[in-house]
PDB file of N, CA and C in Angstrom:
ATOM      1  N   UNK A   1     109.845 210.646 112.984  1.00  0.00           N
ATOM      2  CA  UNK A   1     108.565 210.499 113.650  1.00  0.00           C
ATOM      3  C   UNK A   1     108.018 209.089 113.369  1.00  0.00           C
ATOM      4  N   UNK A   2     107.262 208.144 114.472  1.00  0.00           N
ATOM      5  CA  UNK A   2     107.123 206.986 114.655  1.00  0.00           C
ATOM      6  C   UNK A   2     105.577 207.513 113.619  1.00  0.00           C
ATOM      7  N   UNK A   3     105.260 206.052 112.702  1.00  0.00           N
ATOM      8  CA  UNK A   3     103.972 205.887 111.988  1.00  0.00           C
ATOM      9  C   UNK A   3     103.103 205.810 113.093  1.00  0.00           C
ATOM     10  N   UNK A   4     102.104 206.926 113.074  1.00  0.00           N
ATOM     11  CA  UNK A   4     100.317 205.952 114.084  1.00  0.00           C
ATOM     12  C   UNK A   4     100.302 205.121 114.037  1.00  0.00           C
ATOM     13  N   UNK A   5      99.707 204.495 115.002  1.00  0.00           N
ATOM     14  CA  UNK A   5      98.892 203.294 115.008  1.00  0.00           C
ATOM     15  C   UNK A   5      97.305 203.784 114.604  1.00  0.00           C
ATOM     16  N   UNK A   6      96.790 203.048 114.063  1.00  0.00           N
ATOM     17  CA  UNK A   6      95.411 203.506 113.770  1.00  0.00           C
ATOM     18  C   UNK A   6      94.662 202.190 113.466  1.00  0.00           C
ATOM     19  N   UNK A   7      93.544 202.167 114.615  1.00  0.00           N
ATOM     20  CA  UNK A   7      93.026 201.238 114.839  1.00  0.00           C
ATOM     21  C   UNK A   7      91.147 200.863 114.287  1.00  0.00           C
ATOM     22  N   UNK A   8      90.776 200.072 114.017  1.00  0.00           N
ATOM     23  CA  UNK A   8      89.110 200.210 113.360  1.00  0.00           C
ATOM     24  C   UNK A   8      88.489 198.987 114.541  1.00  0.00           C
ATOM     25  N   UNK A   9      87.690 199.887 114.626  1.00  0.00           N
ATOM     26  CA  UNK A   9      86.233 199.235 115.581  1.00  0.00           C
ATOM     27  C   UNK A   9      85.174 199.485 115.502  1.00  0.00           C
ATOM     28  N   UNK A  10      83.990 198.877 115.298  1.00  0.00           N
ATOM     29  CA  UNK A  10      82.527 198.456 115.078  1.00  0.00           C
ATOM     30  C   UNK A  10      82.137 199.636 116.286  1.00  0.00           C
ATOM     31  N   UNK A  11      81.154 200.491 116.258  1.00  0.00           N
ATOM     32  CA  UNK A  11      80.438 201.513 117.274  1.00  0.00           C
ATOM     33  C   UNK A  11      79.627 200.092 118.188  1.00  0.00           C
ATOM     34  N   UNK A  12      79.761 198.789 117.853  1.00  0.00           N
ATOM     35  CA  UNK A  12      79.122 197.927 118.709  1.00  0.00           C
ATOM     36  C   UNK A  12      80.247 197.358 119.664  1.00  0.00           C
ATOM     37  N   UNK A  13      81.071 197.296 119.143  1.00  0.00           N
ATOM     38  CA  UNK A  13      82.620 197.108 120.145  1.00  0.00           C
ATOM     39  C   UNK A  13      82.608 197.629 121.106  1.00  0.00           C
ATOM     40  N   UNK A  14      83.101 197.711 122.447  1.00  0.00           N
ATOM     41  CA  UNK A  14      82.957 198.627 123.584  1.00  0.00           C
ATOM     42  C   UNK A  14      84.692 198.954 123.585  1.00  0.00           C
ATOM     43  N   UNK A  15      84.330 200.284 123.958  1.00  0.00           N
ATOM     44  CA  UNK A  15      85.751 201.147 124.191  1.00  0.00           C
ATOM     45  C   UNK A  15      86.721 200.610 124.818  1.00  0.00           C
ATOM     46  N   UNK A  16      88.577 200.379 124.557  1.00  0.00           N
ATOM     47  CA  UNK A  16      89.076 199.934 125.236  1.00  0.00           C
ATOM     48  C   UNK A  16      90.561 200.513 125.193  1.00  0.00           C
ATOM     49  N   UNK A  17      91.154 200.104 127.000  1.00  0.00           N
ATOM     50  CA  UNK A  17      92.160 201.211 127.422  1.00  0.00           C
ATOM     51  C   UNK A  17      93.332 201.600 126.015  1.00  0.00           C
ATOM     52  N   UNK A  18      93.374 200.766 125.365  1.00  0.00           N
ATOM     53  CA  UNK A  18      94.257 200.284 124.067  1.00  0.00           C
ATOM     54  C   UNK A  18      93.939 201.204 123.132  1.00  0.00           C
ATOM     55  N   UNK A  19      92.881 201.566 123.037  1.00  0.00           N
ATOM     56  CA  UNK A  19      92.172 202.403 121.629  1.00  0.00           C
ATOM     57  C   UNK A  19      92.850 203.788 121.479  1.00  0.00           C
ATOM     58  N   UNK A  20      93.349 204.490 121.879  1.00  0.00           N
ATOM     59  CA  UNK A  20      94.049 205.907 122.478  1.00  0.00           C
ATOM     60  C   UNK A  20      92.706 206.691 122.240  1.00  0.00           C
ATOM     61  N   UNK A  21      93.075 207.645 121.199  1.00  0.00           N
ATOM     62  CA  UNK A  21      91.860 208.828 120.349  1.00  0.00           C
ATOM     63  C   UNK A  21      91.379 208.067 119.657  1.00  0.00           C
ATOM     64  N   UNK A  22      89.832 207.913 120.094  1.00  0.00           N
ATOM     65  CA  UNK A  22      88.687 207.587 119.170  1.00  0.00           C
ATOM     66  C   UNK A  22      87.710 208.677 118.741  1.00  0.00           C
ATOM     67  N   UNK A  23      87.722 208.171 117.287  1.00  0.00           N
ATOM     68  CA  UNK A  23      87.038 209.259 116.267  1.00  0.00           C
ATOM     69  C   UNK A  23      85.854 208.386 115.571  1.00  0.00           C
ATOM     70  N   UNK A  24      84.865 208.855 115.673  1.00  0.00           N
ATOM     71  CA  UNK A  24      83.523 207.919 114.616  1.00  0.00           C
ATOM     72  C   UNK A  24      83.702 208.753 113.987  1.00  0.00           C
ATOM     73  N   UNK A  25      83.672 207.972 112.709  1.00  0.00           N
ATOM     74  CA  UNK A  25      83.645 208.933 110.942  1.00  0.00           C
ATOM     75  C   UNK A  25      82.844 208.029 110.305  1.00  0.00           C
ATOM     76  N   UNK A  26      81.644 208.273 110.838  1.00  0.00           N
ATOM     77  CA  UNK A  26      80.501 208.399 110.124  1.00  0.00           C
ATOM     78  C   UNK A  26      79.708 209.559 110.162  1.00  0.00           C
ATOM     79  N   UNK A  27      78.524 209.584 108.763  1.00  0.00           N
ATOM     80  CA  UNK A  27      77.748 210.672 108.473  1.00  0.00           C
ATOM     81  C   UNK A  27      76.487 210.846 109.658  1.00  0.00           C
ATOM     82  N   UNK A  28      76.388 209.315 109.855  1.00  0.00           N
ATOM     83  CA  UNK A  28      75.271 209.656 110.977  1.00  0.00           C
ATOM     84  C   UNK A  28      75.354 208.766 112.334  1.00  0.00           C
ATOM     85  N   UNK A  29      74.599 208.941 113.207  1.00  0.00           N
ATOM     86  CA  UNK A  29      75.086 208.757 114.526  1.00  0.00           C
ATOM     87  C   UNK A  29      74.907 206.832 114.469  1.00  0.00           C
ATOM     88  N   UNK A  30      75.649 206.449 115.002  1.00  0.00           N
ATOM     89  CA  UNK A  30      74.961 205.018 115.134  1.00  0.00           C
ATOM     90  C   UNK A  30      73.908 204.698 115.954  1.00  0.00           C
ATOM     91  N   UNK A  31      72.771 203.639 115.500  1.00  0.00           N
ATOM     92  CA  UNK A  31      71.691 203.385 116.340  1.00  0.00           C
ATOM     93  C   UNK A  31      71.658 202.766 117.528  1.00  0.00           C
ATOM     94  N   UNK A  32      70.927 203.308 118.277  1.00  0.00           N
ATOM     95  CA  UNK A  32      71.157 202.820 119.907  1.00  0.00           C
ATOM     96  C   UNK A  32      72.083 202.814 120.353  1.00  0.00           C
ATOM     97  N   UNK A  33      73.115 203.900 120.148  1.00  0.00           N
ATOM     98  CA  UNK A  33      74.149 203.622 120.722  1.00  0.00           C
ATOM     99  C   UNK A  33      74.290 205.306 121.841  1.00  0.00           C
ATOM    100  N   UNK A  34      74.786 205.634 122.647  1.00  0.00           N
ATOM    101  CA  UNK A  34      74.527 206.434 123.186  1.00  0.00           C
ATOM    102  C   UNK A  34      76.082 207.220 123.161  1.00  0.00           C
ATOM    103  N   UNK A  35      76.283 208.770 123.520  1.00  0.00           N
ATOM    104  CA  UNK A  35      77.794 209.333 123.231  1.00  0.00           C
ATOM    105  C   UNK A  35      78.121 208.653 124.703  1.00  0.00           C
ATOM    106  N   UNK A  36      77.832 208.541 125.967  1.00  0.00           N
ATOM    107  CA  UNK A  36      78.604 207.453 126.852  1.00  0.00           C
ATOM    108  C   UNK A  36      79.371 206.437 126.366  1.00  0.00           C
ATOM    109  N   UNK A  37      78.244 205.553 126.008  1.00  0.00           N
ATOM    110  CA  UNK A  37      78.444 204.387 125.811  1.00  0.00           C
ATOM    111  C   UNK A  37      79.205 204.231 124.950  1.00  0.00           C
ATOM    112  N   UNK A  38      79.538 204.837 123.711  1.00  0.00           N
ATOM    113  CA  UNK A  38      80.415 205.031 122.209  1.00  0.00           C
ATOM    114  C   UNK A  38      81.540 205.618 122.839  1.00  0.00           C
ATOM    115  N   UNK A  39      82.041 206.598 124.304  1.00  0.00           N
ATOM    116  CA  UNK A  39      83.431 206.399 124.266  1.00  0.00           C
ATOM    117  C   UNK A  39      84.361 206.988 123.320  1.00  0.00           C
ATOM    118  N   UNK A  40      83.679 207.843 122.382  1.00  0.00           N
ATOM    119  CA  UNK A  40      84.511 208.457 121.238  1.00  0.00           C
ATOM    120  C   UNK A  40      85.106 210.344 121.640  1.00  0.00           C
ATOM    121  N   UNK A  41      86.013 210.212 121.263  1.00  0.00           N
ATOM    122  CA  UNK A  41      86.643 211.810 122.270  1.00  0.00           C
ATOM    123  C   UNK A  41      86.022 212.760 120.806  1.00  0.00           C
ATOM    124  N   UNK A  42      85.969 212.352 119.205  1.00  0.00           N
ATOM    125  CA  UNK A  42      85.582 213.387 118.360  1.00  0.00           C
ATOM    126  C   UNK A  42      84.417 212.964 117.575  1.00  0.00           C
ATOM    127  N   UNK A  43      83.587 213.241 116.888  1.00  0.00           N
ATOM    128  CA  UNK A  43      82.817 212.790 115.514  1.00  0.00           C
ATOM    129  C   UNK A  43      83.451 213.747 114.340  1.00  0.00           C
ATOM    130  N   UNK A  44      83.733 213.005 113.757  1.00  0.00           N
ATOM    131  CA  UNK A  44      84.017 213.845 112.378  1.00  0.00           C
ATOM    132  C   UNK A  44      83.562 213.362 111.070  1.00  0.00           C
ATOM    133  N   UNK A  45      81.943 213.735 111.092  1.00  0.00           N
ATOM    134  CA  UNK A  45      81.369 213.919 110.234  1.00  0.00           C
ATOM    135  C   UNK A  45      82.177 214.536 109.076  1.00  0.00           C
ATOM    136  N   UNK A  46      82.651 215.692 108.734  1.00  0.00           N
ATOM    137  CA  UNK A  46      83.521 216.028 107.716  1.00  0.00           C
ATOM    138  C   UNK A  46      84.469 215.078 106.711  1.00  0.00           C
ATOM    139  N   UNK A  47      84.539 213.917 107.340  1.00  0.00           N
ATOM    140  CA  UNK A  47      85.495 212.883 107.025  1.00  0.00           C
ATOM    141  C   UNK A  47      84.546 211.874 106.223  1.00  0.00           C
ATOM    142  N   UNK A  48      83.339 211.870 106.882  1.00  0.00           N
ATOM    143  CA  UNK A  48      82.614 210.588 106.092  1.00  0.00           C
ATOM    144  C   UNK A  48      82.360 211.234 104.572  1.00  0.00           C
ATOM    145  N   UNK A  49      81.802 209.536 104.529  1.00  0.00           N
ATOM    146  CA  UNK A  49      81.875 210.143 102.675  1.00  0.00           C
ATOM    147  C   UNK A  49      80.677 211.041 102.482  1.00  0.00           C
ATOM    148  N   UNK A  50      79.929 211.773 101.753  1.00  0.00           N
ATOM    149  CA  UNK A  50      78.904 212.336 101.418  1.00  0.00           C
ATOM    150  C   UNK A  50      77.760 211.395 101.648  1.00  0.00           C
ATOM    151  N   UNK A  51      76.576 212.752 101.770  1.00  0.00           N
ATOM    152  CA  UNK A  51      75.643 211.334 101.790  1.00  0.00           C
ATOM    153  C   UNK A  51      74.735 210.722 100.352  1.00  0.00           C
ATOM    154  N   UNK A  52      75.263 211.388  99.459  1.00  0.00           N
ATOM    155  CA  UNK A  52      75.360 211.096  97.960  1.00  0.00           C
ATOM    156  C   UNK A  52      75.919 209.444  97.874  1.00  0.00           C
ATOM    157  N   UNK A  53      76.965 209.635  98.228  1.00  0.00           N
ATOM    158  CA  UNK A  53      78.084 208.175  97.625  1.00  0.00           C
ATOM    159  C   UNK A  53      77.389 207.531  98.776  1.00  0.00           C
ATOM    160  N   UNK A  54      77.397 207.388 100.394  1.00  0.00           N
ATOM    161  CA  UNK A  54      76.677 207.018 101.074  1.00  0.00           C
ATOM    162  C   UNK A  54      76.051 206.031 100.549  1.00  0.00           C
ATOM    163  N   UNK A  55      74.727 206.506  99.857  1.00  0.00           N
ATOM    164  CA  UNK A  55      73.369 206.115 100.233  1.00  0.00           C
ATOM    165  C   UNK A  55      73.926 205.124  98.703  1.00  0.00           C
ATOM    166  N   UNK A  56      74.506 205.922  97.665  1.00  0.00           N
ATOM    167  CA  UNK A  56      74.781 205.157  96.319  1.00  0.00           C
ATOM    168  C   UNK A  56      75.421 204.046  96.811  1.00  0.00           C
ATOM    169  N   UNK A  57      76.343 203.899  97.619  1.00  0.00           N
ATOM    170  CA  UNK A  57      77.001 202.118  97.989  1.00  0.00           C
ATOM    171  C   UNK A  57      76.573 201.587  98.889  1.00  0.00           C
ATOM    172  N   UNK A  58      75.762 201.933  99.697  1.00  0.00           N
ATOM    173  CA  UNK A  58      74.587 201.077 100.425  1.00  0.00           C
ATOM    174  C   UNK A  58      75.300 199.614 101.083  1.00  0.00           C
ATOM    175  N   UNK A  59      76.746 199.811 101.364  1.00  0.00           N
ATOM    176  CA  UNK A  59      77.624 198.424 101.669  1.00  0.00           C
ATOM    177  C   UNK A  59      77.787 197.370 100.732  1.00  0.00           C
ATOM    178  N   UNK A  60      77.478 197.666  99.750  1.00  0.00           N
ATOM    179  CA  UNK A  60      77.308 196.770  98.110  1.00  0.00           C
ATOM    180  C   UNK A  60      78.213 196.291  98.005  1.00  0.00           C
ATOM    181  N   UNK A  61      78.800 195.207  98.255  1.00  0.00           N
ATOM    182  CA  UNK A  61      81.014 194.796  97.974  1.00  0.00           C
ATOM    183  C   UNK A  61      80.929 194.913  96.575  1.00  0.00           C
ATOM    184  N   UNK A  62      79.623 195.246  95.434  1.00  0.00           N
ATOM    185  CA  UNK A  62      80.214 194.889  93.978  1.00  0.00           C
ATOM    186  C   UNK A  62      80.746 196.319  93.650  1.00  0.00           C
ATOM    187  N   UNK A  63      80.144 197.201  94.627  1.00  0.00           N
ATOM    188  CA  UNK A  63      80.453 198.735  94.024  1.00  0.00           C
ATOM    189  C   UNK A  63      81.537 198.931  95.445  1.00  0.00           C
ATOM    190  N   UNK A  64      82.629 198.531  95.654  1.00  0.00           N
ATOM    191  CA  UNK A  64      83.560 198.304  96.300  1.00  0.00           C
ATOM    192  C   UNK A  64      84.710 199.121  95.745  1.00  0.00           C
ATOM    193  N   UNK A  65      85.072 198.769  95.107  1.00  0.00           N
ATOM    194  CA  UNK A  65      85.988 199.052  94.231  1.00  0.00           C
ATOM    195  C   UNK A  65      85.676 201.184  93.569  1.00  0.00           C
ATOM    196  N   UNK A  66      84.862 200.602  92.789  1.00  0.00           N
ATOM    197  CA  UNK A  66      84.013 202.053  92.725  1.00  0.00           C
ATOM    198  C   UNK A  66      83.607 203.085  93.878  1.00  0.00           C
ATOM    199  N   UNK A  67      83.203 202.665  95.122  1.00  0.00           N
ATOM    200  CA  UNK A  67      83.137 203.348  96.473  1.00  0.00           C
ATOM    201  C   UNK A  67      84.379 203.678  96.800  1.00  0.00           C
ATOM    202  N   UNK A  68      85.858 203.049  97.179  1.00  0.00           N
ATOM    203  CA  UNK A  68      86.970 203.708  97.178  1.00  0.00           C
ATOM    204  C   UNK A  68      87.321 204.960  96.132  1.00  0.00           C
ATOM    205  N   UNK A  69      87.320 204.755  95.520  1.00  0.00           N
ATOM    206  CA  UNK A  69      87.667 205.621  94.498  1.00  0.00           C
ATOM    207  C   UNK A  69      87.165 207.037  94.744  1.00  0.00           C
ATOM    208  N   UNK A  70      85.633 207.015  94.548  1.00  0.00           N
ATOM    209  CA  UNK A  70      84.666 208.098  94.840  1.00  0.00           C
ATOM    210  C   UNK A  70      85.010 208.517  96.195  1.00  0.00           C
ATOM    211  N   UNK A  71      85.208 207.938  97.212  1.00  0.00           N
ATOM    212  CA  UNK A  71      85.229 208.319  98.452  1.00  0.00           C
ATOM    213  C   UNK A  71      87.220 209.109  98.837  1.00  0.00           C
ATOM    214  N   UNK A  72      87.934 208.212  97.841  1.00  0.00           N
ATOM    215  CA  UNK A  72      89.606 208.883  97.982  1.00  0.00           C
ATOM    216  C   UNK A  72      89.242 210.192  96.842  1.00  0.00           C
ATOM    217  N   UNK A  73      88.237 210.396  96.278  1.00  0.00           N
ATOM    218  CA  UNK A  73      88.783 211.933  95.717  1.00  0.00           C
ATOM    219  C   UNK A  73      87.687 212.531  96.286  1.00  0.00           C
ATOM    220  N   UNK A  74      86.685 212.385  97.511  1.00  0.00           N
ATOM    221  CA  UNK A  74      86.619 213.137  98.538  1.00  0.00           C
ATOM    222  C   UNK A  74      87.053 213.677  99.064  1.00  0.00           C
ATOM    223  N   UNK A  75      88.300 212.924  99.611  1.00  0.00           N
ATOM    224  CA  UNK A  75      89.164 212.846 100.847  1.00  0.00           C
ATOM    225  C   UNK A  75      89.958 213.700 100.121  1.00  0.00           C
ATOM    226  N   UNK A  76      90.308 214.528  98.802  1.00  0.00           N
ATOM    227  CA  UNK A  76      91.556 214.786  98.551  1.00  0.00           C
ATOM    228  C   UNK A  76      91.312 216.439  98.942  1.00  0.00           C
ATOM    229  N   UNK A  77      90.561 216.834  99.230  1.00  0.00           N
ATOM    230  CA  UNK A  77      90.434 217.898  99.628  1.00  0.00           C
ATOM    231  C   UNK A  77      90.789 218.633 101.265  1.00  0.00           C
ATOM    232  N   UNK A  78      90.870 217.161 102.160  1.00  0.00           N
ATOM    233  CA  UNK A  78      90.517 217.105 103.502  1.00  0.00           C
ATOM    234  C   UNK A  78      92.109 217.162 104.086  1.00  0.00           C
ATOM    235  N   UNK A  79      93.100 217.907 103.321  1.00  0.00           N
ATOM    236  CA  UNK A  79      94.362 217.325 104.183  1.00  0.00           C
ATOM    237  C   UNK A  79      94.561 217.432 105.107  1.00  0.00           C
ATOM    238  N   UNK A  80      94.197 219.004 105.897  1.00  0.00           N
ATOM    239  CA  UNK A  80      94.356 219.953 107.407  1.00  0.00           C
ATOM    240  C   UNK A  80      93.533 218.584 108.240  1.00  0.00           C
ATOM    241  N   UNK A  81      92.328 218.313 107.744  1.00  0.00           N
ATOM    242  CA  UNK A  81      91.452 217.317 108.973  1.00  0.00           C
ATOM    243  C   UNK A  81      92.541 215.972 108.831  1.00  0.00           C
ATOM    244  N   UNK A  82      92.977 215.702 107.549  1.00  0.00           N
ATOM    245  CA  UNK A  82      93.612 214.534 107.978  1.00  0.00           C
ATOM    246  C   UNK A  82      95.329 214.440 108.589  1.00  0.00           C
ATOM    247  N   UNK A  83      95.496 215.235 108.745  1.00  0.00           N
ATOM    248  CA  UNK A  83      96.720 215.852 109.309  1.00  0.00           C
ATOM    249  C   UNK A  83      96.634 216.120 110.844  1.00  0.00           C
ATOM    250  N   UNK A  84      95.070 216.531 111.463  1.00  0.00           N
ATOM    251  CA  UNK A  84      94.977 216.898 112.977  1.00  0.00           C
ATOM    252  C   UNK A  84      94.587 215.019 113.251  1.00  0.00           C
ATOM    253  N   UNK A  85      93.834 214.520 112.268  1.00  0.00           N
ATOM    254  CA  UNK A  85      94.179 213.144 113.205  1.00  0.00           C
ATOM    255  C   UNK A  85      95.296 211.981 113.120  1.00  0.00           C
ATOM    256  N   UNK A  86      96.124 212.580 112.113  1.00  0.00           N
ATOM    257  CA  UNK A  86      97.795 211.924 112.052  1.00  0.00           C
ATOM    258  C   UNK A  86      98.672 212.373 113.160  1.00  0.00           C
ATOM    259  N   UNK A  87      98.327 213.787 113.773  1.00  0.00           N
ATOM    260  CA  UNK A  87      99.105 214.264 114.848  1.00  0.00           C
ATOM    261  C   UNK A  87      98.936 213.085 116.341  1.00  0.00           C
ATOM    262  N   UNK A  88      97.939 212.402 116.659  1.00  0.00           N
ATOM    263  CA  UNK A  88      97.490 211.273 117.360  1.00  0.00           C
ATOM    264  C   UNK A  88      98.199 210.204 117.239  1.00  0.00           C
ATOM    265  N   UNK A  89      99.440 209.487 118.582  1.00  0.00           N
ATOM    266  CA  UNK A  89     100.080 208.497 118.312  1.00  0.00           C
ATOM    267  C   UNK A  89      99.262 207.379 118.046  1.00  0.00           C
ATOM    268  N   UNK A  90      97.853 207.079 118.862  1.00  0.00           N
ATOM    269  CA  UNK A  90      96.948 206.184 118.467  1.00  0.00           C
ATOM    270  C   UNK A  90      96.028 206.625 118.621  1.00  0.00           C
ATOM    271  N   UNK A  91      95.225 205.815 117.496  1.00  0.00           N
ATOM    272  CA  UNK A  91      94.069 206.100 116.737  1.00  0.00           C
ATOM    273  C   UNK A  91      93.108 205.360 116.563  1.00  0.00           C
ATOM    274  N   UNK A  92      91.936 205.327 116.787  1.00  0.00           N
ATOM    275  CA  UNK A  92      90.925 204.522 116.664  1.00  0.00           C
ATOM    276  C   UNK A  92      89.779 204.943 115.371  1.00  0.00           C
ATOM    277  N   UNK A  93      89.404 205.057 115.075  1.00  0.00           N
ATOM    278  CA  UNK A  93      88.563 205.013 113.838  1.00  0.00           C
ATOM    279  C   UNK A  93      87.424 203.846 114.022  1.00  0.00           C
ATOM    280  N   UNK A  94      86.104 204.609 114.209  1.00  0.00           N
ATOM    281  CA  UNK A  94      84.731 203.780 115.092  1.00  0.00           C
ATOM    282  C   UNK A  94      84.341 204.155 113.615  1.00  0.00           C
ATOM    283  N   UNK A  95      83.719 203.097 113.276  1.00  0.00           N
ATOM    284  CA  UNK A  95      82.417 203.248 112.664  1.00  0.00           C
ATOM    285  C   UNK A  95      81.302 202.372 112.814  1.00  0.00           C
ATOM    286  N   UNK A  96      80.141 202.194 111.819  1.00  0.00           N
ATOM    287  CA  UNK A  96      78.763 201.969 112.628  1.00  0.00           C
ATOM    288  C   UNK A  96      78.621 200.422 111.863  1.00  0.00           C
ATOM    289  N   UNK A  97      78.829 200.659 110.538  1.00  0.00           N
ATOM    290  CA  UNK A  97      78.424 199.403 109.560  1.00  0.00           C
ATOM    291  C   UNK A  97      79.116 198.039 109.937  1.00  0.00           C
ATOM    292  N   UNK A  98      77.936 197.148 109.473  1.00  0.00           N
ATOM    293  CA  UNK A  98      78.758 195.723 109.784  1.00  0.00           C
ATOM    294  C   UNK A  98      79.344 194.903 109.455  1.00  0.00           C
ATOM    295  N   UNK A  99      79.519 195.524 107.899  1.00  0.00           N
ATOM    296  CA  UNK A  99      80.587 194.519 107.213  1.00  0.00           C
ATOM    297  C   UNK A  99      82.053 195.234 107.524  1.00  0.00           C
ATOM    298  N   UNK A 100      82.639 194.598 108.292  1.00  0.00           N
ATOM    299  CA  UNK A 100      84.234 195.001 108.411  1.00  0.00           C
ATOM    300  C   UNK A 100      85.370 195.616 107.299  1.00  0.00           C
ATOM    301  N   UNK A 101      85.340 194.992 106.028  1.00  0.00           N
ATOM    302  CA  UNK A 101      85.884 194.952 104.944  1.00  0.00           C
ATOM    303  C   UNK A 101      85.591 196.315 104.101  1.00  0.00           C
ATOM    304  N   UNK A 102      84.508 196.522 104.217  1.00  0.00           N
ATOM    305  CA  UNK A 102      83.442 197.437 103.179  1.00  0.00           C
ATOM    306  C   UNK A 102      83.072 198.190 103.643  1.00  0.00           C
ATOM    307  N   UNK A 103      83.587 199.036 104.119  1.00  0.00           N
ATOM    308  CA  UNK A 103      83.216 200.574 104.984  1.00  0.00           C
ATOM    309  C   UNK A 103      83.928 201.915 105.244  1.00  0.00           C
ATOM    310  N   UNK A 104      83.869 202.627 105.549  1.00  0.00           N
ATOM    311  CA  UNK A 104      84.785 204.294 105.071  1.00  0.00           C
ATOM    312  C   UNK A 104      85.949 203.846 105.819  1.00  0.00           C
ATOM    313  N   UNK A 105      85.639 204.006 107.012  1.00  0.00           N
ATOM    314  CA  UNK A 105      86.944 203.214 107.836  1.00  0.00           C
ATOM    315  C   UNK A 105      88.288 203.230 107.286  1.00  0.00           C
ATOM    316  N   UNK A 106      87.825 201.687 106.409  1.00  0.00           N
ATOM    317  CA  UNK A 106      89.121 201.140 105.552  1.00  0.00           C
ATOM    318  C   UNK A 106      89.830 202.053 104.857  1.00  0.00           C
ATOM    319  N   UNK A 107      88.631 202.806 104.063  1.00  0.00           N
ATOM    320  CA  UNK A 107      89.735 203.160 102.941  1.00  0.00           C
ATOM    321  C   UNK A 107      89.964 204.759 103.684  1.00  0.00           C
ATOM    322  N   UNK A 108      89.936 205.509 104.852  1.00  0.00           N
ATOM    323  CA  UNK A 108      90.191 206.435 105.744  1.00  0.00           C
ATOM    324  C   UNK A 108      91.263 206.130 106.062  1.00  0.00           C
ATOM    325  N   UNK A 109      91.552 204.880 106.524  1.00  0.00           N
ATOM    326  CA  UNK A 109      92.523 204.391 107.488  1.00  0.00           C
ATOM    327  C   UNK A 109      93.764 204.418 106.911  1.00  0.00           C
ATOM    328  N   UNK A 110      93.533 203.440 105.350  1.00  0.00           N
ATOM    329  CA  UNK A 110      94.512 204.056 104.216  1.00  0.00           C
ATOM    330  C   UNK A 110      95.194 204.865 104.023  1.00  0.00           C
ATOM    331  N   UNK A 111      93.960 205.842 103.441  1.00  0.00           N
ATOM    332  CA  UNK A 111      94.460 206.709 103.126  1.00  0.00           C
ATOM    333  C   UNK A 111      95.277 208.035 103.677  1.00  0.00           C
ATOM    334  N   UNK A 112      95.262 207.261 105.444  1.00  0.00           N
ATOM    335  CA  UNK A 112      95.579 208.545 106.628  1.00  0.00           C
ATOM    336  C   UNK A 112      97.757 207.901 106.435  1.00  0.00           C
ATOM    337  N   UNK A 113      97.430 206.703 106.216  1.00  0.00           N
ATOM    338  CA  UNK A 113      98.564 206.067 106.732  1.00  0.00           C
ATOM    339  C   UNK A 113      99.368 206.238 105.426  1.00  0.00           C
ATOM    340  N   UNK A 114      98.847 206.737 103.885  1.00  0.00           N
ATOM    341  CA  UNK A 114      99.661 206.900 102.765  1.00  0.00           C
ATOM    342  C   UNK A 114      99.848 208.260 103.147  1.00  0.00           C
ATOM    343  N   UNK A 115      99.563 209.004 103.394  1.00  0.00           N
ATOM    344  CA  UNK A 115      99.636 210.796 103.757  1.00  0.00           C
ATOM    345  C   UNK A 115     100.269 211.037 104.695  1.00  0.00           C
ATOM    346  N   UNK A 116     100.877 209.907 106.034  1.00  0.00           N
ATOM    347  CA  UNK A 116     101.854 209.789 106.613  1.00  0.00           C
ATOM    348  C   UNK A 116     102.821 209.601 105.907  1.00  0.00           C
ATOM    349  N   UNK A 117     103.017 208.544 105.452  1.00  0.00           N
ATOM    350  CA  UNK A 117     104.361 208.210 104.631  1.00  0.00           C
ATOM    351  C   UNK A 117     105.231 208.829 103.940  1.00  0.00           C
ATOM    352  N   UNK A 118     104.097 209.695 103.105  1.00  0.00           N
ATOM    353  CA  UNK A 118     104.287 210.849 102.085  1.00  0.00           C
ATOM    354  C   UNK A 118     105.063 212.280 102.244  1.00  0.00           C
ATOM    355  N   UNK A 119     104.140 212.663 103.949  1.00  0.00           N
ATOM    356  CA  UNK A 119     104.842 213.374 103.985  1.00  0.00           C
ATOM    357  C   UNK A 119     106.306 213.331 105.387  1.00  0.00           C
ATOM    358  N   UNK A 120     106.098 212.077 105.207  1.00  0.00           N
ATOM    359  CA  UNK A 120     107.209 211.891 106.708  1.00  0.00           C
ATOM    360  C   UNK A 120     108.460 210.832 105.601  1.00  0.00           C
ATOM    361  N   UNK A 121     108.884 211.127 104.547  1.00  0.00           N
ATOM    362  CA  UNK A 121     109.688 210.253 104.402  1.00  0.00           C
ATOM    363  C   UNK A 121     111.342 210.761 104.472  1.00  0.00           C
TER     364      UNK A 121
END
């Protein structure tokens, strides 16, 4: 079985033919943005981090390091959800925040593509 592609885009990005299944995994909706206009086929709230760790990393890059962490032994519970969006040859992964680097996204995206590997080797 071929690895996903799994792709990350800003909820300010506009949808494109390239993106396949787009999923926002965030806790809350992005502002001004409308479900038209966002273009996303799921929300999966279930996926974002709590709104505990949330609100505690506030996009902070110093608690970066510390936000992965907290947020991958979230995720370790979530295999079935992360397994229905590994079944998706491509993948988009929307979220809202604006630092690119520093956001669930990343370490989602990760951690979807080590849980491929893992169990496809």
């Amino acid at each position: 079985m071929r690895e996903p592609e799994i792709l990350l885009k800003r909820a300010q990005e506009p949808a494109a033919p390239g993106d396949g299944y787009r999923v926002l995994v965030d806790r809350l909706w992005p502002r001004g943005k409308s479900k038209v206009s966002l273009a996303i086929d799921e929300w999966r709230r279930d996926l974002a981090p709590s709104d505990e760790l949330r609100r505690w990393f506030g996009h902070d890059p110093a608690r970066w390091s510390e936000f992965q962490r907290r947020y991958r032994a979230e995720l370790r519970d979530k295999t079935e959800e992360l397994d229905e969006l590994l079944a998706k040859p491509r993948l988009t992964l929307v979220f809202g925040a604006r630092d690119e680097q520093h956001n669930q996204a990343v370490v989602l995206r990760k951690r979807l593509l080590e849980r491929f590997r893992r169990t496809h080797r």
